[in-house]
PDB file of N, CA and C in Angstrom:
ATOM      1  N   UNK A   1      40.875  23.024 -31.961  1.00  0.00           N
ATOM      2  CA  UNK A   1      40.478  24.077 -31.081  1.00  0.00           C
ATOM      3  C   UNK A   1      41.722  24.704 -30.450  1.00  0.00           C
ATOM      4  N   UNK A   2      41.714  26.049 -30.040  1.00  0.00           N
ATOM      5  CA  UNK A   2      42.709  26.657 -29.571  1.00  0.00           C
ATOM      6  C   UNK A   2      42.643  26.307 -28.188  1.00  0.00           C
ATOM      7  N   UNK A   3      44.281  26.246 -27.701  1.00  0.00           N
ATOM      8  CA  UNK A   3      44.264  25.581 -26.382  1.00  0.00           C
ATOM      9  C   UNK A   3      43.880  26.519 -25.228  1.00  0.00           C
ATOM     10  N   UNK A   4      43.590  27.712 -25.485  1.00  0.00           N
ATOM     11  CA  UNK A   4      43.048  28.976 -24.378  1.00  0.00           C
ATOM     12  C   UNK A   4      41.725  28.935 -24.453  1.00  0.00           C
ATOM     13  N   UNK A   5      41.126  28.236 -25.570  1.00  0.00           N
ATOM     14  CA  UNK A   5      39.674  28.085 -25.675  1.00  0.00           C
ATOM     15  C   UNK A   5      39.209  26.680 -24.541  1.00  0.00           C
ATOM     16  N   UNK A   6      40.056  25.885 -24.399  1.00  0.00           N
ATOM     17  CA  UNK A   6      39.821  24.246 -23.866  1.00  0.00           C
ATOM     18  C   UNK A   6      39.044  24.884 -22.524  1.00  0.00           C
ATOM     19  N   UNK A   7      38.342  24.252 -22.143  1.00  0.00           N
ATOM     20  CA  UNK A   7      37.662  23.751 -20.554  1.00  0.00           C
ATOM     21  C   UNK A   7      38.937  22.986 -19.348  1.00  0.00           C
ATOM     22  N   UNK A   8      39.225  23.999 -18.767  1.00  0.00           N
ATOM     23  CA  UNK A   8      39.955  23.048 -17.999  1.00  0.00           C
ATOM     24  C   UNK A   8      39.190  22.522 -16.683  1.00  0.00           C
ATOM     25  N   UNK A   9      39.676  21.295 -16.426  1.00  0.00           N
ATOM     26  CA  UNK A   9      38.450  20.333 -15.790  1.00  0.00           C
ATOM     27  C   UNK A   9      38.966  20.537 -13.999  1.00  0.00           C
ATOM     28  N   UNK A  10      38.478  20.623 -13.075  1.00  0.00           N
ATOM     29  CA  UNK A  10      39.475  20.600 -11.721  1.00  0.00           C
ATOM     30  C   UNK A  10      39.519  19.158 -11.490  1.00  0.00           C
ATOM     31  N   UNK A  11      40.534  18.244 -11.042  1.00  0.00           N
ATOM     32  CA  UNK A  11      40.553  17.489 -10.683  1.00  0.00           C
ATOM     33  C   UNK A  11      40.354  16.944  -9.537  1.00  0.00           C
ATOM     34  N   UNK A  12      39.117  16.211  -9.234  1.00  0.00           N
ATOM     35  CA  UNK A  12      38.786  16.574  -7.910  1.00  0.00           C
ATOM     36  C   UNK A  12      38.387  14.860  -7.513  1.00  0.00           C
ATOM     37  N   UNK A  13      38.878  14.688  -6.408  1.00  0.00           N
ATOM     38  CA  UNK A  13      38.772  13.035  -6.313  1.00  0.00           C
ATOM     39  C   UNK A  13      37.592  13.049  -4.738  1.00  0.00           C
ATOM     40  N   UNK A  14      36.927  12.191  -5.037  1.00  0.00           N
ATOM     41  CA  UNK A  14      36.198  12.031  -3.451  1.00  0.00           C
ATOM     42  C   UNK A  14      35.814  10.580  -3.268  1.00  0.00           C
ATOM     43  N   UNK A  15      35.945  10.425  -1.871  1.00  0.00           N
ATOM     44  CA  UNK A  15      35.989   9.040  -2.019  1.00  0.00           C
ATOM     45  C   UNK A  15      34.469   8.955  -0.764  1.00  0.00           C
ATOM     46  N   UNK A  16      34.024   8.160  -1.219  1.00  0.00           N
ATOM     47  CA  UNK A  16      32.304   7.416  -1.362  1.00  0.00           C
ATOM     48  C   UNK A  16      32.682   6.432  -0.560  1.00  0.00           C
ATOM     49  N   UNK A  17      31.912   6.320   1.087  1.00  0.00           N
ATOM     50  CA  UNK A  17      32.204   4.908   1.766  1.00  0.00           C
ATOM     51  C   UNK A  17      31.091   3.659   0.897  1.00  0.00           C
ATOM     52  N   UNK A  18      31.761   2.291   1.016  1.00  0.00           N
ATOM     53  CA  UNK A  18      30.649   1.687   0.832  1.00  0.00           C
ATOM     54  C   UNK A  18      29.346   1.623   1.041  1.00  0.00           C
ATOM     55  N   UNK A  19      29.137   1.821   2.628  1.00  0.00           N
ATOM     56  CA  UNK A  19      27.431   1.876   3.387  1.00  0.00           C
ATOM     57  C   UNK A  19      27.223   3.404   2.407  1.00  0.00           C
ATOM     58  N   UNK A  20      27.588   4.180   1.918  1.00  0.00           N
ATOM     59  CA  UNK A  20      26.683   5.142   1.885  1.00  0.00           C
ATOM     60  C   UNK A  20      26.437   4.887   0.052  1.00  0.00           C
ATOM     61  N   UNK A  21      27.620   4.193  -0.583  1.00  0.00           N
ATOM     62  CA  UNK A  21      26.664   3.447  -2.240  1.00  0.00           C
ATOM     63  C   UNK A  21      26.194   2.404  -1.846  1.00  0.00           C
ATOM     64  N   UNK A  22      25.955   1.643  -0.739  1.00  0.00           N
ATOM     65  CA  UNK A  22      24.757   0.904  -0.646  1.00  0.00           C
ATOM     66  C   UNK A  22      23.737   1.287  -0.628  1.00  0.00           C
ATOM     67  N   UNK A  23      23.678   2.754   0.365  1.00  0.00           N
ATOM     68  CA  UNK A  23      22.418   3.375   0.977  1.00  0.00           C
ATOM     69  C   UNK A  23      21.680   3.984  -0.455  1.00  0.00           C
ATOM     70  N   UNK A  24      22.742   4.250  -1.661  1.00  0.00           N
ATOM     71  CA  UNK A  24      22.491   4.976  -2.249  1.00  0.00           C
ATOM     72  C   UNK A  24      21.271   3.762  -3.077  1.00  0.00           C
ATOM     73  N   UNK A  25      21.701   2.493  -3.108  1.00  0.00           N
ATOM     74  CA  UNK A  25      21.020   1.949  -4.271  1.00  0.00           C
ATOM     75  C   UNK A  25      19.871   1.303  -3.756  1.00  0.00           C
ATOM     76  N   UNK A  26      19.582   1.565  -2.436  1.00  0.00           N
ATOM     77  CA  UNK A  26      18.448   1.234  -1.661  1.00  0.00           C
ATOM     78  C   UNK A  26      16.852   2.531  -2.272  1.00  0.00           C
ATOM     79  N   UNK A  27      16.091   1.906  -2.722  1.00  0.00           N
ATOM     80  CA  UNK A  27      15.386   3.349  -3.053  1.00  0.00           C
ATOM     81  C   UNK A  27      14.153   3.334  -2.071  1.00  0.00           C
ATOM     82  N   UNK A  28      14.350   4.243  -1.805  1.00  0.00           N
ATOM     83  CA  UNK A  28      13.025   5.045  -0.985  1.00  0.00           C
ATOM     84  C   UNK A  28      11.547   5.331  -0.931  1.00  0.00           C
ATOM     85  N   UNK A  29      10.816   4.678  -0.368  1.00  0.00           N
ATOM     86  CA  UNK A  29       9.348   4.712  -0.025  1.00  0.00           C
ATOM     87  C   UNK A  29       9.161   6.855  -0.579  1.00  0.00           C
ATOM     88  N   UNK A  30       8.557   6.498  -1.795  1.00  0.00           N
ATOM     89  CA  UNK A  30       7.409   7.900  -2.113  1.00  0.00           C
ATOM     90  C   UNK A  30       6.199   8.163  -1.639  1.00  0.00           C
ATOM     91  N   UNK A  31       5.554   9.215  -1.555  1.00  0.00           N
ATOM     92  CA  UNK A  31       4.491   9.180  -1.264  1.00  0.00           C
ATOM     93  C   UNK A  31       3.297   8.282  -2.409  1.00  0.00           C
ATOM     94  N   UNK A  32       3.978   8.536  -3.809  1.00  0.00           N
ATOM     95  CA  UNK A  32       3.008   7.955  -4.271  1.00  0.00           C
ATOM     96  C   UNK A  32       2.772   5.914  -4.262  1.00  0.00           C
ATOM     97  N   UNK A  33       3.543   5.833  -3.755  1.00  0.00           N
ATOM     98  CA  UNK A  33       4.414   4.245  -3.337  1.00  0.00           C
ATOM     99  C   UNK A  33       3.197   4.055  -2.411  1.00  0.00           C
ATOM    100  N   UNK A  34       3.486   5.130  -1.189  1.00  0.00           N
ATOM    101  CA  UNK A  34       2.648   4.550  -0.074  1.00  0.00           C
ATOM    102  C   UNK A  34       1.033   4.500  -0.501  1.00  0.00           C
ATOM    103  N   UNK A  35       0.898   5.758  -1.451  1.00  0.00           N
ATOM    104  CA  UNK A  35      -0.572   5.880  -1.667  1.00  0.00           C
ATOM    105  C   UNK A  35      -1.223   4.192  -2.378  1.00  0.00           C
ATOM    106  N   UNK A  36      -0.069   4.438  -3.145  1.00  0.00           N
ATOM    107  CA  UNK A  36      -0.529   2.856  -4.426  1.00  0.00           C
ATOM    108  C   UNK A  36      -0.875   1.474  -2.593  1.00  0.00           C
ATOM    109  N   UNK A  37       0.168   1.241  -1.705  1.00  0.00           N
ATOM    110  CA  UNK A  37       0.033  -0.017  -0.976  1.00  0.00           C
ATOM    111  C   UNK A  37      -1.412   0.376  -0.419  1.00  0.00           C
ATOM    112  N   UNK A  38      -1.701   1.869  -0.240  1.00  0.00           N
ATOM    113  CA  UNK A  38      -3.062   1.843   0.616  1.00  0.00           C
ATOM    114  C   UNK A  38      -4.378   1.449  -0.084  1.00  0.00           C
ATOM    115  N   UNK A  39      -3.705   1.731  -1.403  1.00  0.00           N
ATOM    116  CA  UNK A  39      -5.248   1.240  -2.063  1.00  0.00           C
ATOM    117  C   UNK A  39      -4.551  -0.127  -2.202  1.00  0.00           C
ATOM    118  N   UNK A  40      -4.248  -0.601  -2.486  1.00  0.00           N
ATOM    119  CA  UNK A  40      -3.648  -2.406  -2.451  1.00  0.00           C
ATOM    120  C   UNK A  40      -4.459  -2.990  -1.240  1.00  0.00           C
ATOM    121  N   UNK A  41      -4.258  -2.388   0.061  1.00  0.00           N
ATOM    122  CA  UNK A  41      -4.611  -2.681   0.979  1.00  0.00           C
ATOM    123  C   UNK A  41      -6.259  -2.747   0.921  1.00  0.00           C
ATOM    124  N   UNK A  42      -6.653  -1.577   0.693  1.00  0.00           N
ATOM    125  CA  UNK A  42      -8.441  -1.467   0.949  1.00  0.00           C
ATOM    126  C   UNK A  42      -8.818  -1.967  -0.063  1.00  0.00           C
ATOM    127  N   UNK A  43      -8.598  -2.416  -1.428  1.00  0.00           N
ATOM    128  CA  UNK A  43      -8.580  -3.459  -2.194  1.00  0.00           C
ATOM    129  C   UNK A  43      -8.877  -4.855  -1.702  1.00  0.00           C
ATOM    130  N   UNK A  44      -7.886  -5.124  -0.980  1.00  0.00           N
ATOM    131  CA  UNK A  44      -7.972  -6.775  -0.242  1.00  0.00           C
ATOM    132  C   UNK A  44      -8.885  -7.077   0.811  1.00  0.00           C
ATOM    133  N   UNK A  45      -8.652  -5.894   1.423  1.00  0.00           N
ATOM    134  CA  UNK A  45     -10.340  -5.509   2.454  1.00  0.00           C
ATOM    135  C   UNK A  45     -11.650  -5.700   1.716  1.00  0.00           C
ATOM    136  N   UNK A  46     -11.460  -4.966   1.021  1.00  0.00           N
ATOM    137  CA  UNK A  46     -12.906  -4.858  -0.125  1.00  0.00           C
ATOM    138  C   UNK A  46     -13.297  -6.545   0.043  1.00  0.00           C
ATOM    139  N   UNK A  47     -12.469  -6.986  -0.683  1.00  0.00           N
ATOM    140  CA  UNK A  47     -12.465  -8.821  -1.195  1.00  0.00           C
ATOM    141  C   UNK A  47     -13.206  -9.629   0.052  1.00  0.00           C
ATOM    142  N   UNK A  48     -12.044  -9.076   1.079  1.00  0.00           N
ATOM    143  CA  UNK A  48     -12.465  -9.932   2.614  1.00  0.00           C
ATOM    144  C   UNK A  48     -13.837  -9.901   2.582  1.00  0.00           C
ATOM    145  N   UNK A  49     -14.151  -8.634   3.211  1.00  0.00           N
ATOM    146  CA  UNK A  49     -15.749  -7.641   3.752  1.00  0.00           C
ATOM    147  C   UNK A  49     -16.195  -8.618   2.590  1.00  0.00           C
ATOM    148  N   UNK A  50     -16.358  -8.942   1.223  1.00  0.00           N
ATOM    149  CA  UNK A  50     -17.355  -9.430   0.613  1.00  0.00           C
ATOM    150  C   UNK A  50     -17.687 -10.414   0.982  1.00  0.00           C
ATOM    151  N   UNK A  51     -16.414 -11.220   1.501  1.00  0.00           N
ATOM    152  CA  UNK A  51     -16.566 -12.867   1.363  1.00  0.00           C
ATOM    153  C   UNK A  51     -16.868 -13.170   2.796  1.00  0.00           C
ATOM    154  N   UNK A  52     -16.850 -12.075   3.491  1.00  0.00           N
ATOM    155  CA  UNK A  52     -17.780 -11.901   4.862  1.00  0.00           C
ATOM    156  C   UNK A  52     -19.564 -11.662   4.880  1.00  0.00           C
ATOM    157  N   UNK A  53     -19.343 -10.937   4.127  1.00  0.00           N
ATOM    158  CA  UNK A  53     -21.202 -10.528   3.875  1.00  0.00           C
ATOM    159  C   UNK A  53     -21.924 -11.856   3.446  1.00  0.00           C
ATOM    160  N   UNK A  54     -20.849 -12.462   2.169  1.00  0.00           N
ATOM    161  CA  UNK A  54     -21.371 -13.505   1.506  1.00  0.00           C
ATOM    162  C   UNK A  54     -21.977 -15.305   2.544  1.00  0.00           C
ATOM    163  N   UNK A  55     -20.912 -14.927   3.381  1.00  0.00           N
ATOM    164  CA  UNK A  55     -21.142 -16.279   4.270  1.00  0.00           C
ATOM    165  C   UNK A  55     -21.832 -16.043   5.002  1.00  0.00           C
ATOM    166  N   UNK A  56     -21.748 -14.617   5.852  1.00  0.00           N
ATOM    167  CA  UNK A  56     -22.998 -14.527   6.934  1.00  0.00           C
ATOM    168  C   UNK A  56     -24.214 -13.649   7.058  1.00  0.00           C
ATOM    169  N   UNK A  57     -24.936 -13.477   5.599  1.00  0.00           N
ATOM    170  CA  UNK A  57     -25.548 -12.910   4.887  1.00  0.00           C
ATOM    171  C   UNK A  57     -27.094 -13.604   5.172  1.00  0.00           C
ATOM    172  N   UNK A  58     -26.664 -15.212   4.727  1.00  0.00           N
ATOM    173  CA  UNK A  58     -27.784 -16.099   4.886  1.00  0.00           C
ATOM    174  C   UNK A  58     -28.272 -16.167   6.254  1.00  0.00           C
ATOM    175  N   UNK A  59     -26.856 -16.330   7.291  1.00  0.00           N
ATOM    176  CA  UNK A  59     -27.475 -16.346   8.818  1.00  0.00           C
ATOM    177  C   UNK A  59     -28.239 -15.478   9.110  1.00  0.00           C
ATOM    178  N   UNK A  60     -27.546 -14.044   8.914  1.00  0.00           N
ATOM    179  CA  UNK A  60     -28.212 -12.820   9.594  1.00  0.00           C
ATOM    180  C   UNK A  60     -29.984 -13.131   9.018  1.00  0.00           C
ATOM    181  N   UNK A  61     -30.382 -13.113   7.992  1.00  0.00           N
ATOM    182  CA  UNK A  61     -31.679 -13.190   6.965  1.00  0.00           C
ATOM    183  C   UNK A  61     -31.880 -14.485   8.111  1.00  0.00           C
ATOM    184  N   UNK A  62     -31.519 -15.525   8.342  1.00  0.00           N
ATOM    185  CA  UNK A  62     -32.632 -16.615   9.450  1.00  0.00           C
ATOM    186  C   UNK A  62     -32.283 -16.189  10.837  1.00  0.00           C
ATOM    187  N   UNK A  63     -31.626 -15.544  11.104  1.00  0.00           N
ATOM    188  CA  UNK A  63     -31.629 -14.745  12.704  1.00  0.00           C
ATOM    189  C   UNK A  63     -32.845 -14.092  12.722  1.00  0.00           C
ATOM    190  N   UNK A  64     -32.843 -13.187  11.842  1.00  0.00           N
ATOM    191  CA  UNK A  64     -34.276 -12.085  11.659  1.00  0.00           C
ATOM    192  C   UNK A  64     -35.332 -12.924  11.331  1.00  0.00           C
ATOM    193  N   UNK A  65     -35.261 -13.732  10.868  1.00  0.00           N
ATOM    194  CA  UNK A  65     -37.065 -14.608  10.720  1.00  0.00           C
ATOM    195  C   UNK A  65     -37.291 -15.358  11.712  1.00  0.00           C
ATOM    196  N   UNK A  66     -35.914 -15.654  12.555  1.00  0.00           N
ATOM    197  CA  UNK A  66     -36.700 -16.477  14.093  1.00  0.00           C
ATOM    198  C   UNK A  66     -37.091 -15.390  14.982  1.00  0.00           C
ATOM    199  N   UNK A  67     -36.447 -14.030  15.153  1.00  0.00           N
ATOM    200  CA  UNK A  67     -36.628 -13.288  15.998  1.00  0.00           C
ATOM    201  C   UNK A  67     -37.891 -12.730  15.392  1.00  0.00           C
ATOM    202  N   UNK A  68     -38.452 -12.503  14.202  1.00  0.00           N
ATOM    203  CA  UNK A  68     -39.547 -12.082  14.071  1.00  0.00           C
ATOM    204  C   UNK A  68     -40.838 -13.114  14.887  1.00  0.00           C
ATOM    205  N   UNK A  69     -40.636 -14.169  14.116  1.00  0.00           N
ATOM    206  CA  UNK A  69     -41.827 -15.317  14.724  1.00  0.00           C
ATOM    207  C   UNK A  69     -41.460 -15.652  16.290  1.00  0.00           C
ATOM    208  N   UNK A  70     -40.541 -15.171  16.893  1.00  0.00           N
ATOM    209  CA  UNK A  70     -40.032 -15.484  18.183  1.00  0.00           C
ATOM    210  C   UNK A  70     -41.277 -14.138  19.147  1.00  0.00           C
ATOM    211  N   UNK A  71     -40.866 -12.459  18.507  1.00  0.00           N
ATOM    212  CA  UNK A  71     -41.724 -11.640  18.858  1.00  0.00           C
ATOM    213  C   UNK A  71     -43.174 -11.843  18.548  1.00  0.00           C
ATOM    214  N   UNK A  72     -43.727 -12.488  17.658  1.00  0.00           N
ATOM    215  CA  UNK A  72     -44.805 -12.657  17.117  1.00  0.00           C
ATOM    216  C   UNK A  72     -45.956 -13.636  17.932  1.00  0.00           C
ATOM    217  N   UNK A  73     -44.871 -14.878  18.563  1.00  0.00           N
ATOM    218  CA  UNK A  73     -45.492 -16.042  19.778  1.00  0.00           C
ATOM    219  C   UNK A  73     -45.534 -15.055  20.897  1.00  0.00           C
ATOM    220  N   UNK A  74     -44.499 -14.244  21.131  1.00  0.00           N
ATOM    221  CA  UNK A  74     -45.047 -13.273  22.232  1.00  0.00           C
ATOM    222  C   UNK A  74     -46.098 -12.084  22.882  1.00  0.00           C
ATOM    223  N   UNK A  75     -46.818 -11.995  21.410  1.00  0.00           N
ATOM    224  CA  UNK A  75     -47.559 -10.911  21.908  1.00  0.00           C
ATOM    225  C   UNK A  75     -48.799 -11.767  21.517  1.00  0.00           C
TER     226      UNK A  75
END
């Protein structure tokens, strides 16, 4: 190649503190990041709430049959 054709490059030096290529390799909460933990989250809720319904499911069902026969001696 002809040397008037070459790319001449500027030489350009910059100097990068450490904290800020640390900061650099730290990566950053996205929105779609946060969206994914929220369903993660109401996910695990989901699970809970079930295993809540599931245990006090039976009580509530004999709460309501004493309070029925409870109203029932009353009138």
């Amino acid at each position: 190649m002809i040397r008037s054709q070459q790319l001449n490059r500027p030489a350009l030096r910059l100097h990068i503190s450490k904290r800020v290529q640390r900061q650099a390799l730290v990566p950053l909460r996205s929105a779609a990041a946060d969206k994914l933990s929220l369903i993660a989250g109401y996910q695990a809720m989901a699970l809970i709430n079930q295993d809540i319904a599931r245990i006090f499911t039976p009580c509530e069902e004999e709460a309501e049959r004493r309070l029925t026969k409870f109203r029932r001696t009353q009138h």
